[in-house]
Protein backbone atom coordinates (compact mmCIF):
# COMPACT_ATOMS: atom_id res chain seq x y z
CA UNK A 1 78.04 107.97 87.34
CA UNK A 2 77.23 104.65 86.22
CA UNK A 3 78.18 101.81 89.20
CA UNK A 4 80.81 99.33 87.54
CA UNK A 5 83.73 97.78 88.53
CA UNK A 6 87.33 96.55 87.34
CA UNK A 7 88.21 92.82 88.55
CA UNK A 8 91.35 90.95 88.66
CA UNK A 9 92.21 87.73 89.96
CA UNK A 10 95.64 85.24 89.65
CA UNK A 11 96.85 82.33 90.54
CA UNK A 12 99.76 80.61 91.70
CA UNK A 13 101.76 77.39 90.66
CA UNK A 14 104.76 74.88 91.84
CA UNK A 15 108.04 75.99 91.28
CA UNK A 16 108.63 72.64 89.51
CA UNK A 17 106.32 74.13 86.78
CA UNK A 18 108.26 76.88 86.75
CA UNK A 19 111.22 75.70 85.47
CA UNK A 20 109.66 73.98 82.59
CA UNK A 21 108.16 77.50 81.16
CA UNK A 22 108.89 78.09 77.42
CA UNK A 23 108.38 81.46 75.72
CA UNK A 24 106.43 81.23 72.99
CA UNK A 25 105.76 83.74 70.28
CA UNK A 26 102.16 85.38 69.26
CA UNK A 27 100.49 86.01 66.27
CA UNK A 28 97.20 86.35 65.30
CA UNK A 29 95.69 82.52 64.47
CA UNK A 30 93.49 81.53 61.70
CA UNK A 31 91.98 78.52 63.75
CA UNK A 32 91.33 76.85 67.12
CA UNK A 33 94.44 74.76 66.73
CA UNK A 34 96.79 77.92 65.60
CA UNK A 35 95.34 80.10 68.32
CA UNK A 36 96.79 77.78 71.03
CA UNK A 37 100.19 76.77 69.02
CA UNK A 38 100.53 80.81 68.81
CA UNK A 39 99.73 81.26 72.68
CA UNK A 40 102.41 83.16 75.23
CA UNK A 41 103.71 81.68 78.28
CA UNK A 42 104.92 84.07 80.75
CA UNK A 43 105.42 84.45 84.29
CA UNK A 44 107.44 85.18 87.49
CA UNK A 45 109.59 83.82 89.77
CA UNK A 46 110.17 85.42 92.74
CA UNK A 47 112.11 85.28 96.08
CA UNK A 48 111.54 86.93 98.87
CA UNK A 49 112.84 87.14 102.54
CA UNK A 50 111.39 89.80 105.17
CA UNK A 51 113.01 90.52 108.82
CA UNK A 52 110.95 92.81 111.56
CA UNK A 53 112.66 93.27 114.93
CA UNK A 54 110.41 95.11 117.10
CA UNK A 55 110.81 97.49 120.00
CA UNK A 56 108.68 99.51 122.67
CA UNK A 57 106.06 97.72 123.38
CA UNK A 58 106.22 94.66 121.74
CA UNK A 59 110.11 93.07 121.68
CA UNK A 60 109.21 90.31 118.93
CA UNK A 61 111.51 89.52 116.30
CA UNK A 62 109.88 87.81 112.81
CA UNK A 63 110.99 86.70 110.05
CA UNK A 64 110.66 84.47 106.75
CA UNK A 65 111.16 83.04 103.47
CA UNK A 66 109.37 82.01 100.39
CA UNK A 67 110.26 81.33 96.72
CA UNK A 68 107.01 80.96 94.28
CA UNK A 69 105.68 83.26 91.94
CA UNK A 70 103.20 82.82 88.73
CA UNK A 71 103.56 80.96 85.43
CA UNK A 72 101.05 82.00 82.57
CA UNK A 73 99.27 80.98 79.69
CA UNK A 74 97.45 83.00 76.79
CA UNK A 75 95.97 81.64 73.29
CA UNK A 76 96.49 83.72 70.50
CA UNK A 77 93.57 85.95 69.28
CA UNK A 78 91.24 83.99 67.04
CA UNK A 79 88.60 86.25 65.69
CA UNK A 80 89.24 88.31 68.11
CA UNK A 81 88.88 86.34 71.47
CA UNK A 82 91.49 84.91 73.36
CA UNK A 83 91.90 83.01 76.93
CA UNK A 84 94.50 82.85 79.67
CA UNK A 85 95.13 81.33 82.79
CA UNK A 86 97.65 81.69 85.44
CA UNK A 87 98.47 79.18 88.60
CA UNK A 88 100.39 81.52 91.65
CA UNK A 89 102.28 79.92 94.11
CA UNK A 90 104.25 80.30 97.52
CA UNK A 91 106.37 78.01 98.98
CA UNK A 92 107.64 78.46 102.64
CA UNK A 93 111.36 77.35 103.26
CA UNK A 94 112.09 78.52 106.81
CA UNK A 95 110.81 76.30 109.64
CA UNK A 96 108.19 77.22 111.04
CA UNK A 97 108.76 78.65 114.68
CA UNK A 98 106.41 77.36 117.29
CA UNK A 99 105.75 80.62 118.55
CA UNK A 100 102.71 82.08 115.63
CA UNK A 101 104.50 85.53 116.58
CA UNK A 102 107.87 84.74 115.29
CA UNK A 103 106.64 83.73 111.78
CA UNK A 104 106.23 86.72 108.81
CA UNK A 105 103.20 85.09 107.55
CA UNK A 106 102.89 88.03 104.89
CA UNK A 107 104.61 85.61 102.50
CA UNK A 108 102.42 82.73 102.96
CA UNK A 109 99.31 81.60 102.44
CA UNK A 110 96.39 81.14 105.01
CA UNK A 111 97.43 79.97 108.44
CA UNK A 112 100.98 80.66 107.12
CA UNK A 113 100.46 77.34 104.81
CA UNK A 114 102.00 76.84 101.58
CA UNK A 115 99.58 77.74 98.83
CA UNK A 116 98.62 77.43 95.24
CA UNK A 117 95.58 78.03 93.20
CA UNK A 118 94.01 79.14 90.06
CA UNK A 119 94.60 82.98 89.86
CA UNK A 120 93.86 83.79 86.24
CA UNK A 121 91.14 82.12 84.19
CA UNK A 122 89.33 84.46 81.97
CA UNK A 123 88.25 84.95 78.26
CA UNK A 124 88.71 88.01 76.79
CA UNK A 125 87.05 89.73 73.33
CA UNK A 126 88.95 93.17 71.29
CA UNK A 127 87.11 94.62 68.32
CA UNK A 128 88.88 97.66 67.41
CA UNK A 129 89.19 100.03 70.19
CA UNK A 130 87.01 98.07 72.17
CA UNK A 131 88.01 95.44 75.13
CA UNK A 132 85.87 93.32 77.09
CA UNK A 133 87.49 90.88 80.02
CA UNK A 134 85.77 88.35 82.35
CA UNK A 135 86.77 85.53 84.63
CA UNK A 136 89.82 85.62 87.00
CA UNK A 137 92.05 88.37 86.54
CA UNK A 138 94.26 91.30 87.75
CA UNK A 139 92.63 94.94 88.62
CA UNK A 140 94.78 97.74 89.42
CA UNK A 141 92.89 100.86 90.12
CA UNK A 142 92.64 103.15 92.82
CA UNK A 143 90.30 101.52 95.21
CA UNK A 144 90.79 98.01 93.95
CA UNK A 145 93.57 96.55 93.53
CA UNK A 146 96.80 94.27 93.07
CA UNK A 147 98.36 95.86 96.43
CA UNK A 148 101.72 93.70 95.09
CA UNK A 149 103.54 94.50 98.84
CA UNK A 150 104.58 90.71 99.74
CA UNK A 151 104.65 87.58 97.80
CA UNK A 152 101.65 87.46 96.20
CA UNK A 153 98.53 90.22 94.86
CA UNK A 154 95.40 90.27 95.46
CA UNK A 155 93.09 89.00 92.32
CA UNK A 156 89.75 89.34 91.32
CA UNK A 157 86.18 87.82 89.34
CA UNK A 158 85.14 90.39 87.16
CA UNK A 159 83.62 91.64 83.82
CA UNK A 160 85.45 94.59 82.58
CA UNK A 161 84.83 96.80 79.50
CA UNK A 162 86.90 99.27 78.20
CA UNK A 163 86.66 101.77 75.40
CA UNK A 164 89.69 104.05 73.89
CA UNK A 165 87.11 105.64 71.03
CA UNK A 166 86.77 109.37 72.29
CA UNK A 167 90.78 110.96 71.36
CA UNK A 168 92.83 110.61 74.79
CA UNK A 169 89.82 109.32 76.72
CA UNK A 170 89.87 105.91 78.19
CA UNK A 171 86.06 104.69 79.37
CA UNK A 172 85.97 101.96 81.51
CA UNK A 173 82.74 100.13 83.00
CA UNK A 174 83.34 96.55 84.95
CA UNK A 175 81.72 94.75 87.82
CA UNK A 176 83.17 92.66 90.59
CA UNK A 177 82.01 89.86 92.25
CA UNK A 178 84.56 88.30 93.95
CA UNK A 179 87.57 89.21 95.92
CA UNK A 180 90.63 86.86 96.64
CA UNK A 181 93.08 88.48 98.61
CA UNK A 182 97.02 88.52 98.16
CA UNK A 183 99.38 87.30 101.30
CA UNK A 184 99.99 90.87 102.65
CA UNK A 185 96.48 90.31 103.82
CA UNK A 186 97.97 87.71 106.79
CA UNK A 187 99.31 91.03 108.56
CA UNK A 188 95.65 91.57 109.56
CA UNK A 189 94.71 89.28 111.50
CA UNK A 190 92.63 89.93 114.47
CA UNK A 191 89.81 88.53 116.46
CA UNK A 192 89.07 91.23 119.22
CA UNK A 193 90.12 95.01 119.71
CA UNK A 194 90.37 97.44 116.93
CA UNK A 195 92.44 95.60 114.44
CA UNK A 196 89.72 96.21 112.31
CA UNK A 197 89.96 99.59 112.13
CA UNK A 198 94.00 99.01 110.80
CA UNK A 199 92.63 96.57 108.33
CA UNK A 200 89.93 98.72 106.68
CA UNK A 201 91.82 101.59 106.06
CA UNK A 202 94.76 99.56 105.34
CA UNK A 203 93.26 97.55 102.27
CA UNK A 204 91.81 94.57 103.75
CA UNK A 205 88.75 92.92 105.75
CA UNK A 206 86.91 94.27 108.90
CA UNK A 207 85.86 90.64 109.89
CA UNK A 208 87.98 88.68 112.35
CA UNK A 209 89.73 86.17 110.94
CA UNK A 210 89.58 87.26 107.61
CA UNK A 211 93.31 85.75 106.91
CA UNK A 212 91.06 82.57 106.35
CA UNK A 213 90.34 83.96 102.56
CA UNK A 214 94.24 84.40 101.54
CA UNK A 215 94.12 83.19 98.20
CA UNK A 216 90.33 81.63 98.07
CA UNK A 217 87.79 83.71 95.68
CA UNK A 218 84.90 85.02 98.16
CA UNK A 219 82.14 87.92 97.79
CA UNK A 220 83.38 91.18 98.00
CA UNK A 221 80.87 91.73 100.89
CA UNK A 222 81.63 88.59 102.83
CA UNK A 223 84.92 89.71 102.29
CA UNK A 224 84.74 93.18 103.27
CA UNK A 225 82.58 93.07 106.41
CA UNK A 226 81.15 90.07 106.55
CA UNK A 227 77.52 90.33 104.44
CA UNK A 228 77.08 88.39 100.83
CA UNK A 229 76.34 91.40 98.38
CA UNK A 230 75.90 91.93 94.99
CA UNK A 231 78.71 92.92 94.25
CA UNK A 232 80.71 96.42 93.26
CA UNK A 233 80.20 98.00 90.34
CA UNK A 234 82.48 100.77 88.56
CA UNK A 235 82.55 103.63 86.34
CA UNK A 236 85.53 105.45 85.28
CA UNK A 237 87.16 107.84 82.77
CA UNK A 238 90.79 109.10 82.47
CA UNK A 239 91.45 112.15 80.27
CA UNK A 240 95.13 112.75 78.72
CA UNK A 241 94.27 115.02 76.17
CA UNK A 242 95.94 118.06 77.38
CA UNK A 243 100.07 118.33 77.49
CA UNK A 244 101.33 117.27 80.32
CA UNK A 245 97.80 116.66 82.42
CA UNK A 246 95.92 113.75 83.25
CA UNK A 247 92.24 113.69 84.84
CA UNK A 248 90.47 110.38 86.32
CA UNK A 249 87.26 109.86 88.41
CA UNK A 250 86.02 106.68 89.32
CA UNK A 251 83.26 105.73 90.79
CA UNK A 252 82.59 102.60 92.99
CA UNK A 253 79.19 101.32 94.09
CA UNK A 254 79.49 98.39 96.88
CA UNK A 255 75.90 97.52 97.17
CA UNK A 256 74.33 97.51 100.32
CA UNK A 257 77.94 98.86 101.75
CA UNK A 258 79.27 102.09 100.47
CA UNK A 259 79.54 104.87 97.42
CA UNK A 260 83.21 105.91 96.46
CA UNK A 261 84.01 108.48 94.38
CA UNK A 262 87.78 108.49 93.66
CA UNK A 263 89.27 112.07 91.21
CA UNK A 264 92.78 112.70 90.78
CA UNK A 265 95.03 115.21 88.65
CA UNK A 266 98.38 114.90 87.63
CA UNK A 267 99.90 118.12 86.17
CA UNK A 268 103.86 117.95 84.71
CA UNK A 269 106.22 120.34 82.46
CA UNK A 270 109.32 121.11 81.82
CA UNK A 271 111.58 124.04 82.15
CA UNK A 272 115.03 123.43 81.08
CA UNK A 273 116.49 120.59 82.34
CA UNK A 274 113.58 120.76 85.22
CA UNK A 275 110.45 119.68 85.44
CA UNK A 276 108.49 120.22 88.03
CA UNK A 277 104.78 118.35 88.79
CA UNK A 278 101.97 119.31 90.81
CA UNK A 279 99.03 116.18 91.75
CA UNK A 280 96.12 116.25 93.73
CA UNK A 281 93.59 113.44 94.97
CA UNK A 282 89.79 113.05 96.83
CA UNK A 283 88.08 110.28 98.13
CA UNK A 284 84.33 110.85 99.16
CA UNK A 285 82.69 107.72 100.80
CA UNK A 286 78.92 107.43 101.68
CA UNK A 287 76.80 104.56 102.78
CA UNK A 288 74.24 102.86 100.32
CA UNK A 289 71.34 100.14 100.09
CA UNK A 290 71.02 98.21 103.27
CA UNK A 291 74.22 99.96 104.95
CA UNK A 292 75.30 96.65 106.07
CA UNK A 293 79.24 99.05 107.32
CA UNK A 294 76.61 101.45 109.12
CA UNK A 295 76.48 104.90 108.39
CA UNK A 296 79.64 105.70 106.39
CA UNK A 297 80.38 109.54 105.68
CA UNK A 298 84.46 110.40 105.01
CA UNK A 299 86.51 112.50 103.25
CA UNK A 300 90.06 112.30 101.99
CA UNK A 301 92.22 114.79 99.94
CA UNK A 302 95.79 114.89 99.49
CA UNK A 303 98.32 117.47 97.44
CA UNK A 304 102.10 116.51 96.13
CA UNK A 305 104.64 118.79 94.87
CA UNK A 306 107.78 117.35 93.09
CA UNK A 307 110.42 117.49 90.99
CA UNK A 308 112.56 115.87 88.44
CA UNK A 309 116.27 116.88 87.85
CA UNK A 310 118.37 115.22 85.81
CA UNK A 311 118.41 111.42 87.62
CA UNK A 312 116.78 113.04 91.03
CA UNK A 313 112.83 112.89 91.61
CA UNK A 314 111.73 114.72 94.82
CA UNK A 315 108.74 115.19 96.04
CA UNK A 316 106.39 116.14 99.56
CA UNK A 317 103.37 115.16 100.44
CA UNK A 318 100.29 116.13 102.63
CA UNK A 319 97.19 114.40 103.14
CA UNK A 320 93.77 115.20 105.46
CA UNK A 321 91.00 112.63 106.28
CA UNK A 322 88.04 114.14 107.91
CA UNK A 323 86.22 113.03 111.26
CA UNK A 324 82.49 111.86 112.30
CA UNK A 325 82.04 109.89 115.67
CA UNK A 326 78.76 108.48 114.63
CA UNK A 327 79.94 106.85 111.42
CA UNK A 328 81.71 103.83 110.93
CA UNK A 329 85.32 104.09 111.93
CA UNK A 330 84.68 107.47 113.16
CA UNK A 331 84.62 108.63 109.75
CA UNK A 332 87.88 107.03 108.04
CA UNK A 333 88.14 106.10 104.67
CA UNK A 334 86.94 102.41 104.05
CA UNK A 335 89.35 100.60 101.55
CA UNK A 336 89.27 96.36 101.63
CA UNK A 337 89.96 94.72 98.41
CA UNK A 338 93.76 96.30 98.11
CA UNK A 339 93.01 100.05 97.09
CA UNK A 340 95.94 102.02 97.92
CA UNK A 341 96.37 105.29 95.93
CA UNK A 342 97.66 107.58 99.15
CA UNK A 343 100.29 110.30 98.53
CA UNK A 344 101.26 109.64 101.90
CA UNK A 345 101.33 106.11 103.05
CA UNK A 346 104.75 104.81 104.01
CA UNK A 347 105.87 101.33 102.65
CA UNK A 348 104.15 99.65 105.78
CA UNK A 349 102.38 102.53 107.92
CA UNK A 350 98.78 103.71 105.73
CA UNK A 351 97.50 105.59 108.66
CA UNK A 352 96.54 108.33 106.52
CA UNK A 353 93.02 106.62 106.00
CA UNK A 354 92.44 106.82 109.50
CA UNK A 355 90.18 109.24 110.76
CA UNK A 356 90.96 112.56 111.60
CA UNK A 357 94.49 111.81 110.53
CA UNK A 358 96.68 114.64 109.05
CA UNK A 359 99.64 113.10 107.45
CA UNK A 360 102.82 114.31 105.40
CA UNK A 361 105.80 112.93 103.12
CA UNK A 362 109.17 114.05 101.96
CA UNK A 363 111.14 111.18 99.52
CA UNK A 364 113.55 111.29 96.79
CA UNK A 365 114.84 108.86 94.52
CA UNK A 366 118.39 108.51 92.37
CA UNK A 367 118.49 106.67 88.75
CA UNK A 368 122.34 106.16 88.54
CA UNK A 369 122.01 105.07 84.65
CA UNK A 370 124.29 108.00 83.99
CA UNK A 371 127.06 106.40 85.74
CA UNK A 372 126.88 102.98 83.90
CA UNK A 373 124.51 101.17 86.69
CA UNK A 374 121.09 99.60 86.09
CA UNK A 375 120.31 101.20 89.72
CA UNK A 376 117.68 102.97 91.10
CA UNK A 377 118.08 104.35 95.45
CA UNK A 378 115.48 106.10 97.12
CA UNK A 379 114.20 107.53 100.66
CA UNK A 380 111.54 108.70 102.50
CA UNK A 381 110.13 110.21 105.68
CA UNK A 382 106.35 110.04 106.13
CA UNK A 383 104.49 111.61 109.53
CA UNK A 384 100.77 110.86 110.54
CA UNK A 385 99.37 113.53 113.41
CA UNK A 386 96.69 110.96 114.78
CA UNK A 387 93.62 112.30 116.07
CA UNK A 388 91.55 111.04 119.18
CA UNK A 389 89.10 109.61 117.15
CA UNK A 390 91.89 107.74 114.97
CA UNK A 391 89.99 104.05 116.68
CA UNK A 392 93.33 102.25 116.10
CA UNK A 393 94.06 103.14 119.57
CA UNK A 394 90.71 104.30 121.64
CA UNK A 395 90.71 108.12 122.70
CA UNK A 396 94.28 108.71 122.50
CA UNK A 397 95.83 110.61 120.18
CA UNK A 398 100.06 110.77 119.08
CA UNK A 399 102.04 111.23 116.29
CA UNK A 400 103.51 107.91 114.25
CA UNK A 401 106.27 108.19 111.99
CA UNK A 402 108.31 105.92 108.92
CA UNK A 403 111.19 106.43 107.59
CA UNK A 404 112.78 103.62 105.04
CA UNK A 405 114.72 103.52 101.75
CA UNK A 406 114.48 101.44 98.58
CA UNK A 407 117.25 99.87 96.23
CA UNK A 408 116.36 98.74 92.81
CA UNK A 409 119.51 96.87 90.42
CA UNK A 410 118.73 94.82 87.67
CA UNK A 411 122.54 93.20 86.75
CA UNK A 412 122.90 93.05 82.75
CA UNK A 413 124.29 90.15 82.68
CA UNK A 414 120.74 88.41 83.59
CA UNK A 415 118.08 89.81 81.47
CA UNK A 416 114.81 90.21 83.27
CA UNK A 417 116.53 89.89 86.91
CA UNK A 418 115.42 92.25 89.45
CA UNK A 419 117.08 92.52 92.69
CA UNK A 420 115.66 94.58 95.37
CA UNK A 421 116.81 95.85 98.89
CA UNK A 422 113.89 97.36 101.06
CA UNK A 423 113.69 98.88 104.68
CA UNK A 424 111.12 100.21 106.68
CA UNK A 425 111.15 102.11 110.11
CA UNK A 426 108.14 102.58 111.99
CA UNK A 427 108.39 104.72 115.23
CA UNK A 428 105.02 104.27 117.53
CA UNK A 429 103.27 102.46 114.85
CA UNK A 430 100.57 102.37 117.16
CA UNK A 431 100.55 103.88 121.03
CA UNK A 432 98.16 104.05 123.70
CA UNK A 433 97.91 105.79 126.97
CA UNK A 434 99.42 102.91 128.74
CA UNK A 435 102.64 101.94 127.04
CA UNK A 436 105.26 103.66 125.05
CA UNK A 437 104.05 102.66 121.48
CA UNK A 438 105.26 100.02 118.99
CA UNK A 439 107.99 100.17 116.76
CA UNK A 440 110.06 98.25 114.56
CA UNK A 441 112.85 97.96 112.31
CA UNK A 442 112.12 95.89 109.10
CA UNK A 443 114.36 94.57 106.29
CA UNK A 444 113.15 92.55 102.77
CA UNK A 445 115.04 90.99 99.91
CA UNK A 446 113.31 90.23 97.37
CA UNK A 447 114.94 88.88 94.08
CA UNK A 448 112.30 88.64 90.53
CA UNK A 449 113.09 86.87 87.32
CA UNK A 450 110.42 88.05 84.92
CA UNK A 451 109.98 85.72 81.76
């Protein structure tokens, strides 16, 4: 498959822009002038406070609080090509503790600064069913991503094509040249140990002191691990052309890094008032070029099982990454610029990448629509059986474990308001011979006001 990649980048701005947004409406422009009278503003404000209180090992408590989000600009299509750009911002109001342990800095930029920058810039060109996209922009697929978990995504430089011509196929070709990632990335920090191990498999970079790059456009291989590439390049096609079934398969070529082929199949019908669904994934990962990661040679495949009742969605989950002590990580699956497709992460534990790790998930959500409430509640449990050769923690081998919920209301009486209650309990989020492992119990509120 051809080697092409999707690319997204954004970018933030000051809440005192914010406030002066204005909706515009668009329409297709018959010159320069109309095509920017005609443009959209959108955006997002967003507000977000996180608490961790940890236990075992480790007896920190951290917290914080930001308020930022995006505002957004596109022209209206003039012949048709169009351009947007978006400023992202986060702004810290909590002091800032003297001890670095005590501060969240998930929300914040790098060094757990304010930040804003240029996220979005890109000109984009549609001719019937065919799309082309370059600049700054967003990219959500499998092994590239948004990875939306804190304040703000990850974003990309890219040049994306896409193609909707073949009935129910979707044909997508894009490279990537530059990676910027979102604030989640400040929870991987690390400058000795195997906290690169948790950041590769986790969506983020293998260097030390990668937190450095929160926000700021670099390679994807300085990124990554450290070496200026070319680039990654992606090919993909999704199929939807059968009732109830969708196909993908991707393919990503990191020169000089890695090959990753990513397939998936989603399978759904109905019997009654039921419908069950059946979805399987694979990951295969092999080294390429110069093999600047080392030899790289893993395997991932995971299974789910649901159903959908009425307002109830349940599902389980197991996943299986394979092993190989002379590759890179001992043979887990490699995944830094915000990929994070597993069945059977939890909302803060992604062990599942790790390798050798056998992993499995039970959750179950409730839309309460039916009883008059713009509400949506949901659990989970999620288990990872870590092998010896896990390299999170060196030779030893336990089980971690997450269990959290999710709460979702969006009040009529503000249109666009999203309110969100999240929670997240690790137990032995990591654990080595010597101690009793780390846990924690973690709480977020995050309010978003889409416009």
């Amino acid at each position: 498959m051809k080697k092409i990649l999707l690319s997204a980048v954004t970018a933030p701005i000051r809440l005192s822009l914010l406030a002066s947004v204005l909706v515009l409406s668009a329409t297709a422009s018959d010159d320069l002038a109309g095509a920017f009278k005609e443009g959209k503003v959108s955006g997002q404000i967003r507000a977000f406070y996180i608490n961790r209180d940890y236990s075992g090992a480790s007896t920190v408590q951290r917290d914080g609080v930001t308020l930022g989000g995006y505002l957004k600009y596109e022209t209206d299509s003039l012949y048709g090509f169009s351009v947007g750009a978006a400023f992202y911002t986060t702004n810290k109001l909590d002091s800032k503790s003297s001890t670095a342990t005590e501060n969240d800095l998930t929300l914040f930029g790098s060094n757990g600064e304010n930040e804003t920058y240029l996220g979005e810039a890109y000109l984009q060109y549609k001719y019937g069913n065919t799309a082309f996209k370059t600049g700054r922009q967003k990219l959500d697929t499998p092994l590239a991503g948004l990875d939306d978990a804190r304040m703000l995504p990850s974003l990309f430089e890219a040049y994306v094509l896409s193609n909707t011509d073949i009935k129910d196929t979707t044909l997508i070709a894009a490279h990537v040249t530059k990676f910027a990632a979102g604030t989640f990335a400040n929870g991987y920090n690390y400058t000795t140990g195997t906290g690169n191990v948790l950041a590769l498999t986790a969506g983020y970079s293998g260097g030390a002191g990668a937190t450095k790059y929160v926000g700021q456009f670099t390679d994807m291989g300085t990124y990554a691990i450290g070496h200026d590439t070319k680039g990654v390049s992606v090919a993909a096609a999704i199929y939807s052309g059968i009732p109830g079934l969708k196909l993908q398969l991707w393919d990503y070529y990191a020169y000089d890094i890695l090959n990753a082929v990513y397939a998936e199949a989603n399978y759904g019908w109905s019997i009654g008032s039921v419908a069950p669904y059946l979805a399987a994934q694979y990951i295969k990962e092999d080294d390429v070029g110069s093999s600047y990661a080392t030899k790289v040679n893993s395997d991932f495949m995971a299974a789910k099982a649901g159903v959908k009742v009425a307002n109830f969605d349940i599902y389980v989950a197991v996943s299986h990454n394979s092993k190989d002590s002379s590759a890179a990580i001992n043979g887990g699956t490699i995944t830094p610029w915000g990929g994070m497709p597993a069945y059977t992460q939890g909302m803060v534990t992604r062990h599942q990448f790790m390798a050798g790790t056998d992993a499995w998930k039970v959750a179950g959500s409730y839309n309460w629509k039916d009883m008059g409430a713009n509400l949506n509640t949901g659990v989970y449990y999620t288990s990872f059986d870590m092998d010896t050769l896990n390299g999170y923690s060196a030779n030893h081998a336990w089980t971690a474990t997450e269990a959290g919920f999710d709460v979702i209301y969006s009040p009529e009486a503000v249109k666009n308001l999203q309110l969100r209650l999240r929670g997240n309990f690790p137990r032995d989020f990591k654990e080595t011979a010597a101690d009793g492992g780390t846990s924690w119990d973690e709480y977020r509120v995050i309010a978003n006001y889409n416009f």
